[in-house]
ModelCIF file with pLDDT and N, C-alpha, C, O atoms, coordinates in Angstrom:
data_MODEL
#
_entry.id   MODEL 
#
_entity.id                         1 
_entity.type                       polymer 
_entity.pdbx_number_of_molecules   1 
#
_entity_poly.entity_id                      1 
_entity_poly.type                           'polypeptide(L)' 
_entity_poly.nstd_linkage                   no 
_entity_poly.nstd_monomer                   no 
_entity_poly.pdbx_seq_one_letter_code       
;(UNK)(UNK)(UNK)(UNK)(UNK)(UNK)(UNK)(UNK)(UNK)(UNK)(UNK)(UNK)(UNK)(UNK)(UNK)(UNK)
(UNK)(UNK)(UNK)(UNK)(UNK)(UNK)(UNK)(UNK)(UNK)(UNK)(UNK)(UNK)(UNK)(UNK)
;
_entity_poly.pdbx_seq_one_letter_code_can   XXXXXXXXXXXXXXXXXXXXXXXXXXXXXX 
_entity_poly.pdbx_strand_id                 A 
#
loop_
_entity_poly_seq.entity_id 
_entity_poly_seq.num 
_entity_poly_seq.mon_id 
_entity_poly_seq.hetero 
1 1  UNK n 
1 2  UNK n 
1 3  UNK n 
1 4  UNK n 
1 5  UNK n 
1 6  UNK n 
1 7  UNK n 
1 8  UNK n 
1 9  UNK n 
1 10 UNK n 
1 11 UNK n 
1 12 UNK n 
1 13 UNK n 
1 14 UNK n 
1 15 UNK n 
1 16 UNK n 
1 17 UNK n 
1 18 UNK n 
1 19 UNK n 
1 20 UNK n 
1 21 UNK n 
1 22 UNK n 
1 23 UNK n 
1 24 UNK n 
1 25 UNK n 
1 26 UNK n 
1 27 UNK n 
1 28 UNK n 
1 29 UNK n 
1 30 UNK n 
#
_struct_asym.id          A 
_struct_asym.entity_id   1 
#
loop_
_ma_qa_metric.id 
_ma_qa_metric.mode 
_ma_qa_metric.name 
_ma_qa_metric.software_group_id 
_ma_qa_metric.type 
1 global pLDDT . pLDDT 
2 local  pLDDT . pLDDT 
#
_ma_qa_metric_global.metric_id      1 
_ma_qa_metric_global.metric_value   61.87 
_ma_qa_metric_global.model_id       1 
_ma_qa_metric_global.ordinal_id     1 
#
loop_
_ma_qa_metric_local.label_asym_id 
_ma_qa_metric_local.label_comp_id 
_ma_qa_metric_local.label_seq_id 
_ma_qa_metric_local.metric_id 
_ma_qa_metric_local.metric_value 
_ma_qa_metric_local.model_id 
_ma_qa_metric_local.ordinal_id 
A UNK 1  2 84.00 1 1  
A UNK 2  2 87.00 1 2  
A UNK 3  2 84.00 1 3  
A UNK 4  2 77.00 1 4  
A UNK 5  2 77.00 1 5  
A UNK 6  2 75.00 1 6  
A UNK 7  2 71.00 1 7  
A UNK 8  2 67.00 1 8  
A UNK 9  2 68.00 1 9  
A UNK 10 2 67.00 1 10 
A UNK 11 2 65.00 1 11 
A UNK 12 2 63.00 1 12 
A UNK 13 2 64.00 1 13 
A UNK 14 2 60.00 1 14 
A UNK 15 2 58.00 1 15 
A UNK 16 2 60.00 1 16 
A UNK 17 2 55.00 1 17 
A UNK 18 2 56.00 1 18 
A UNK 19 2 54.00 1 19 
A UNK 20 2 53.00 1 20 
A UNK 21 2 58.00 1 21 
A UNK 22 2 54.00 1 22 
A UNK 23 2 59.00 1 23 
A UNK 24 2 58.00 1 24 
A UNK 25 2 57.00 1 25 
A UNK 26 2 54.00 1 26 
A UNK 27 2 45.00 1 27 
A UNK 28 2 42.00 1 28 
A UNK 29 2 40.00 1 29 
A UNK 30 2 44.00 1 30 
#
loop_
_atom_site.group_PDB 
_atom_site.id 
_atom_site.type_symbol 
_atom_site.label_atom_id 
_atom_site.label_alt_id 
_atom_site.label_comp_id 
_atom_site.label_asym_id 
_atom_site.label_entity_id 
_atom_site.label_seq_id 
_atom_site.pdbx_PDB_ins_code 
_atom_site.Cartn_x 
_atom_site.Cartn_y 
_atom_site.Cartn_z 
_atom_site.occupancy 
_atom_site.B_iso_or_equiv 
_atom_site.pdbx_formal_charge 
_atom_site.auth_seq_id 
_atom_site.auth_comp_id 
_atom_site.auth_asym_id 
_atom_site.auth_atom_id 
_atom_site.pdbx_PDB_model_num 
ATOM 1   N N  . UNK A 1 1  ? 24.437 120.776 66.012 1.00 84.00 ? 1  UNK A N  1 
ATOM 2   C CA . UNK A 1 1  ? 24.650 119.323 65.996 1.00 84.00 ? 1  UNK A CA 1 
ATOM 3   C C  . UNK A 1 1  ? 25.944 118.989 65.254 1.00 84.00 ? 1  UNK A C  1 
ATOM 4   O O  . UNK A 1 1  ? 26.748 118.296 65.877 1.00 84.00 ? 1  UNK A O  1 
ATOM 5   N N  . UNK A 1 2  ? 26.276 119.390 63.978 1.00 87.00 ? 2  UNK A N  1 
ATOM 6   C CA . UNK A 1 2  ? 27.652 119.305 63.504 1.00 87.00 ? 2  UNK A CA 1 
ATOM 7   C C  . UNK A 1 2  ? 28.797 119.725 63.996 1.00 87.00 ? 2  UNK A C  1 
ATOM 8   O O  . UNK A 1 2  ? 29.852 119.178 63.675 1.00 87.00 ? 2  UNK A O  1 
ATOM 9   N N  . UNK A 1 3  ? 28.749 120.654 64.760 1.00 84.00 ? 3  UNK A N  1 
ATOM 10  C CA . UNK A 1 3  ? 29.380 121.561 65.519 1.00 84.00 ? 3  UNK A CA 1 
ATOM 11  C C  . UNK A 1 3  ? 29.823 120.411 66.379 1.00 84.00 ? 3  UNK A C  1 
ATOM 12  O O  . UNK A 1 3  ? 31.021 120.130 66.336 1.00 84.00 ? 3  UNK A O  1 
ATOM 13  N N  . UNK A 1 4  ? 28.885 119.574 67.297 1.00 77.00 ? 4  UNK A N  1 
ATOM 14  C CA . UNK A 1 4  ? 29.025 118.567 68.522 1.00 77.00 ? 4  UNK A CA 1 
ATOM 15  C C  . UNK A 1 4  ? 29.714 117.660 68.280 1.00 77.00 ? 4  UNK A C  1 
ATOM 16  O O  . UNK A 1 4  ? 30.458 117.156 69.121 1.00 77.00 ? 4  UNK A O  1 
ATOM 17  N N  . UNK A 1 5  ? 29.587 117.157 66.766 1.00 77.00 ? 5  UNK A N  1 
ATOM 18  C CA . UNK A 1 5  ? 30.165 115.709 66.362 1.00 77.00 ? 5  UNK A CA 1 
ATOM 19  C C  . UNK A 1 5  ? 31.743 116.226 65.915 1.00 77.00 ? 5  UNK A C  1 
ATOM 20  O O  . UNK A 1 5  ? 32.683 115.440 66.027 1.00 77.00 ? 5  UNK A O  1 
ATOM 21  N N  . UNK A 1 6  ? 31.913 117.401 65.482 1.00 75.00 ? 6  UNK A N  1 
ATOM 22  C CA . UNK A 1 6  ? 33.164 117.741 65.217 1.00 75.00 ? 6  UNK A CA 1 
ATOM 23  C C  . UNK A 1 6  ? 33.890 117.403 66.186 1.00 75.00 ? 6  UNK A C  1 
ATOM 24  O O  . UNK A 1 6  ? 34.717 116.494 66.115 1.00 75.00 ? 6  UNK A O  1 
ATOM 25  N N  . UNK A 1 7  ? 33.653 118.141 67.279 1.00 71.00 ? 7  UNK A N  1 
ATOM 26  C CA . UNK A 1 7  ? 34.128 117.635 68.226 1.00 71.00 ? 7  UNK A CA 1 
ATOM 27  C C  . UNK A 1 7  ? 34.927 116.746 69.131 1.00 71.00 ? 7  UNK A C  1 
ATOM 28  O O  . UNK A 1 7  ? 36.084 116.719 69.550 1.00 71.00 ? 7  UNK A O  1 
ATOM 29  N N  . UNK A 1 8  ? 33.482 115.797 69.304 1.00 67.00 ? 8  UNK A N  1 
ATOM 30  C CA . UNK A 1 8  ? 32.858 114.329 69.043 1.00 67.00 ? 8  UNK A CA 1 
ATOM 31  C C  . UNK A 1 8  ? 34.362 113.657 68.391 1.00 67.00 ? 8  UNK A C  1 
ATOM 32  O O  . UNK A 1 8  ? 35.261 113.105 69.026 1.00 67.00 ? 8  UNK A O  1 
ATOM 33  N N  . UNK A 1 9  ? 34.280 113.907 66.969 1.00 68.00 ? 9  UNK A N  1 
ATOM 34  C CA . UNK A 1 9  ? 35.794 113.187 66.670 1.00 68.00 ? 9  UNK A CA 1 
ATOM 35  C C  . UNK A 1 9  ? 36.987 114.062 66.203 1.00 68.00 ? 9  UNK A C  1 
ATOM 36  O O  . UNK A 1 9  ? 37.776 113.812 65.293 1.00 68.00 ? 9  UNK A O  1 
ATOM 37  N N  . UNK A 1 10 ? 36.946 115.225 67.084 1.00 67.00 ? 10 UNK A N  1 
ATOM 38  C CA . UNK A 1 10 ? 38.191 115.648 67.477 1.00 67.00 ? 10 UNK A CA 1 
ATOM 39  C C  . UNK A 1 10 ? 38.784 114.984 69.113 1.00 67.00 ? 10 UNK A C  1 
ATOM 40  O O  . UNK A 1 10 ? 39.895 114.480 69.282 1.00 67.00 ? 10 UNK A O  1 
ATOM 41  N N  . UNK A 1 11 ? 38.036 115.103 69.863 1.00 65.00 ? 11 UNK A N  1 
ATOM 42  C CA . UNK A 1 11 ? 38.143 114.166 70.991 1.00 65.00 ? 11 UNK A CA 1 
ATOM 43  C C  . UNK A 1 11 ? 39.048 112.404 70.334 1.00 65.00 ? 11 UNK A C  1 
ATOM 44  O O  . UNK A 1 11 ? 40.230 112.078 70.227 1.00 65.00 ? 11 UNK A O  1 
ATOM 45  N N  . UNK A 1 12 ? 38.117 111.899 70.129 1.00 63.00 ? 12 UNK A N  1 
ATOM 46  C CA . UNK A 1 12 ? 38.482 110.519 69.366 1.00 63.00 ? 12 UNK A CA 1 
ATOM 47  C C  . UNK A 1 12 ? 40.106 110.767 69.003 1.00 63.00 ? 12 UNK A C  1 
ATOM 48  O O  . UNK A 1 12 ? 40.980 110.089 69.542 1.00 63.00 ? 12 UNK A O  1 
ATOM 49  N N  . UNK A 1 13 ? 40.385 111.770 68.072 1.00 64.00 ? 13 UNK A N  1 
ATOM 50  C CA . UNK A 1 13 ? 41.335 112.279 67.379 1.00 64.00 ? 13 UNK A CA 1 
ATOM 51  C C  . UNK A 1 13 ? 42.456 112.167 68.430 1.00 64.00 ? 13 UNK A C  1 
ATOM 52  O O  . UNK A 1 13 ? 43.617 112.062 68.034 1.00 64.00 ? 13 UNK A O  1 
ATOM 53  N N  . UNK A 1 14 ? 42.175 112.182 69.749 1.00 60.00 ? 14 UNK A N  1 
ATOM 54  C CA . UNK A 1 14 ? 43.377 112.726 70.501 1.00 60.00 ? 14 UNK A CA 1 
ATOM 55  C C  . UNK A 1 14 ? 43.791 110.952 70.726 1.00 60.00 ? 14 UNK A C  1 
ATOM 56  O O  . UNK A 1 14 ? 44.972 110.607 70.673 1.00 60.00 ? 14 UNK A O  1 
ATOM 57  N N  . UNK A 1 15 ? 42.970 110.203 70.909 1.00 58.00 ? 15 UNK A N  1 
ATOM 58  C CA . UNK A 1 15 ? 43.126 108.967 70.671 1.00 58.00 ? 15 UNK A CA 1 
ATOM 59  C C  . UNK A 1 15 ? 44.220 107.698 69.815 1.00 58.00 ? 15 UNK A C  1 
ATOM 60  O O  . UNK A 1 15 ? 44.990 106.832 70.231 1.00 58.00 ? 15 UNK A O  1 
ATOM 61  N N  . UNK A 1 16 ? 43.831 108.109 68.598 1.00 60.00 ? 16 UNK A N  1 
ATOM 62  C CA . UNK A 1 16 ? 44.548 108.100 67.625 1.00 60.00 ? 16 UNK A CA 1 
ATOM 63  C C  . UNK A 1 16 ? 45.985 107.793 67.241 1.00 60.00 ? 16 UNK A C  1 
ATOM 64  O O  . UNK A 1 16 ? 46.591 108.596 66.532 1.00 60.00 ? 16 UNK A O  1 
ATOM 65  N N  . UNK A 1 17 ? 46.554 106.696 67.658 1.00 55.00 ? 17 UNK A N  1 
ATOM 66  C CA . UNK A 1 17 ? 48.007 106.583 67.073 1.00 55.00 ? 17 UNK A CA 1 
ATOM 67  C C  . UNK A 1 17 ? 48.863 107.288 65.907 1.00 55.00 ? 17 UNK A C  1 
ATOM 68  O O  . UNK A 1 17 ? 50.001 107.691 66.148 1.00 55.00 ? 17 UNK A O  1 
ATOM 69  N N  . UNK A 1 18 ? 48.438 107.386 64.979 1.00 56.00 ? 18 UNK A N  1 
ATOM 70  C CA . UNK A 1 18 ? 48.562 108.195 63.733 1.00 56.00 ? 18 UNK A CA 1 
ATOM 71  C C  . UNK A 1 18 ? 48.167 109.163 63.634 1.00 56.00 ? 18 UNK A C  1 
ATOM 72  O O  . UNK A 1 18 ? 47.897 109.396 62.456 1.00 56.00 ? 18 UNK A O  1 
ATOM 73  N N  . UNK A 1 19 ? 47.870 110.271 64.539 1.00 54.00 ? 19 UNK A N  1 
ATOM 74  C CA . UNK A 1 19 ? 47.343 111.652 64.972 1.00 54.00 ? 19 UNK A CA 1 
ATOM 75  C C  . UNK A 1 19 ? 48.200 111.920 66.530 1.00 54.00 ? 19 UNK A C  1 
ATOM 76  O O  . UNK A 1 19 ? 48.219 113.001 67.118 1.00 54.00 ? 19 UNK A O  1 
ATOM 77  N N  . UNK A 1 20 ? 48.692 111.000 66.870 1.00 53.00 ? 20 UNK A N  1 
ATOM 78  C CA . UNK A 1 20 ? 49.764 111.291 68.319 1.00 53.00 ? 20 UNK A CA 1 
ATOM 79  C C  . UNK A 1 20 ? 50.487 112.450 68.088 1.00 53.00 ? 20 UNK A C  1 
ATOM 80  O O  . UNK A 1 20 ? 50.506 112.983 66.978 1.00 53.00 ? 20 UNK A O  1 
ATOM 81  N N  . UNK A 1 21 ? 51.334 113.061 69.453 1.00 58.00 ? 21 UNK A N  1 
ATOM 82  C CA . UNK A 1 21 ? 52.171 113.555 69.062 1.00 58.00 ? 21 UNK A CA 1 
ATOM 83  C C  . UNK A 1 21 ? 53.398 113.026 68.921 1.00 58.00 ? 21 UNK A C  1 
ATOM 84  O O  . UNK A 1 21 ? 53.745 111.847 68.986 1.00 58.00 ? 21 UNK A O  1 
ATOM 85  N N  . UNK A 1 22 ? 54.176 114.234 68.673 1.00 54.00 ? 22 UNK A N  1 
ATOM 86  C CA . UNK A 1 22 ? 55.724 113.773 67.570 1.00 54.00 ? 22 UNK A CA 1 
ATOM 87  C C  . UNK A 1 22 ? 56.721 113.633 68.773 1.00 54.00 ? 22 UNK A C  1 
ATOM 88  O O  . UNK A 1 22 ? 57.934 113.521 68.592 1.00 54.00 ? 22 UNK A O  1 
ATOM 89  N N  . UNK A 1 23 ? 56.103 113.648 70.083 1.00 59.00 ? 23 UNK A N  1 
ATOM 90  C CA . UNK A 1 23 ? 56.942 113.047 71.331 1.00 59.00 ? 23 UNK A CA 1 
ATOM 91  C C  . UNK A 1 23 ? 57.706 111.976 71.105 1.00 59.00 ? 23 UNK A C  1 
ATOM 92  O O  . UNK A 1 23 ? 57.055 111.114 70.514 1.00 59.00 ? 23 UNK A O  1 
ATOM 93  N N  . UNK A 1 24 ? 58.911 111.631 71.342 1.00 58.00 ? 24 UNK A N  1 
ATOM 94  C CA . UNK A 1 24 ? 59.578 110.557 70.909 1.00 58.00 ? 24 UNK A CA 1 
ATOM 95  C C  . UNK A 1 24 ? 59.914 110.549 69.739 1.00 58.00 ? 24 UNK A C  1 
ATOM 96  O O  . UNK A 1 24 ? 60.769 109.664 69.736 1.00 58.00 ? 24 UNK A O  1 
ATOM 97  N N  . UNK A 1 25 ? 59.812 111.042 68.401 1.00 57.00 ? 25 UNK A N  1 
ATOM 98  C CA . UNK A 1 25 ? 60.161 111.125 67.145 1.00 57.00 ? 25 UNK A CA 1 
ATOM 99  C C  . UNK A 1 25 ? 61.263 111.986 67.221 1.00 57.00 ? 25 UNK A C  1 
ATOM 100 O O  . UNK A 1 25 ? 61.366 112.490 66.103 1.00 57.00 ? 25 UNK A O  1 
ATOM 101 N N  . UNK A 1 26 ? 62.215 112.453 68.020 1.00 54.00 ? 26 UNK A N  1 
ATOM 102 C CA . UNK A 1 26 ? 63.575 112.853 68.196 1.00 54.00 ? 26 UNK A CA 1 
ATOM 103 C C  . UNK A 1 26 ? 64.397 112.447 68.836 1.00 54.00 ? 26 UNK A C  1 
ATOM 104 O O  . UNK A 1 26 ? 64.142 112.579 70.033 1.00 54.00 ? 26 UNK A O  1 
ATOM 105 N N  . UNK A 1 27 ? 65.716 111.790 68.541 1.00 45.00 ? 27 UNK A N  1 
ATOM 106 C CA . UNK A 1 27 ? 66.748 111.622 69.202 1.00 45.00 ? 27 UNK A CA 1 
ATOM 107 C C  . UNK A 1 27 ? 67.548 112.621 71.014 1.00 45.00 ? 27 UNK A C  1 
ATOM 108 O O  . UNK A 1 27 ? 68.289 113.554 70.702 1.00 45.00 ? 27 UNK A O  1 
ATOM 109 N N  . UNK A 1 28 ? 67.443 112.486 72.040 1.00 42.00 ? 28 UNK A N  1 
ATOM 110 C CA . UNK A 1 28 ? 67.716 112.676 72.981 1.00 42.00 ? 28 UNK A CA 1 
ATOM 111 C C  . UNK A 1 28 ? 68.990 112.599 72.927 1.00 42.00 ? 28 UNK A C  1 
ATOM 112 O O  . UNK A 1 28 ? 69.533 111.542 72.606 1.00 42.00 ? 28 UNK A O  1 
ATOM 113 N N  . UNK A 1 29 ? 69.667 113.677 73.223 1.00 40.00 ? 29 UNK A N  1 
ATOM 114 C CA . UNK A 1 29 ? 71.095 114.073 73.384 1.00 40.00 ? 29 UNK A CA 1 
ATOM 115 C C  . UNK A 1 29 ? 71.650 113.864 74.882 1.00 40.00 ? 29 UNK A C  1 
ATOM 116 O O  . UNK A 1 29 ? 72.842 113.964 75.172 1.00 40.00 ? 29 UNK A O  1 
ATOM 117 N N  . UNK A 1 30 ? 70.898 113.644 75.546 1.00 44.00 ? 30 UNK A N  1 
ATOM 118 C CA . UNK A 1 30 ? 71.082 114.096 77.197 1.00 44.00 ? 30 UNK A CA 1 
ATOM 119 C C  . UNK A 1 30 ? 70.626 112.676 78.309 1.00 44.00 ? 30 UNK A C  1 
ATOM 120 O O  . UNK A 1 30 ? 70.692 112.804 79.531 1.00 44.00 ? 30 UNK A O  1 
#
């Protein structure tokens, strides 16, 4: 059951504005 909810809000996690990825947090040369 803990195992599930980890999960549970690792899922959520992907959600997350402040857990995003760092896509866009670099300047484009090209």
């Amino acid at each position: 059951v803990g195992a599930a909810s980890f999960g549970v809000r690792r899922l959520i996690g992907v959600t997350e504005i402040e857990k995003g990825s760092s896509y866009g947090n670099q300047e484009f040369k090209k």
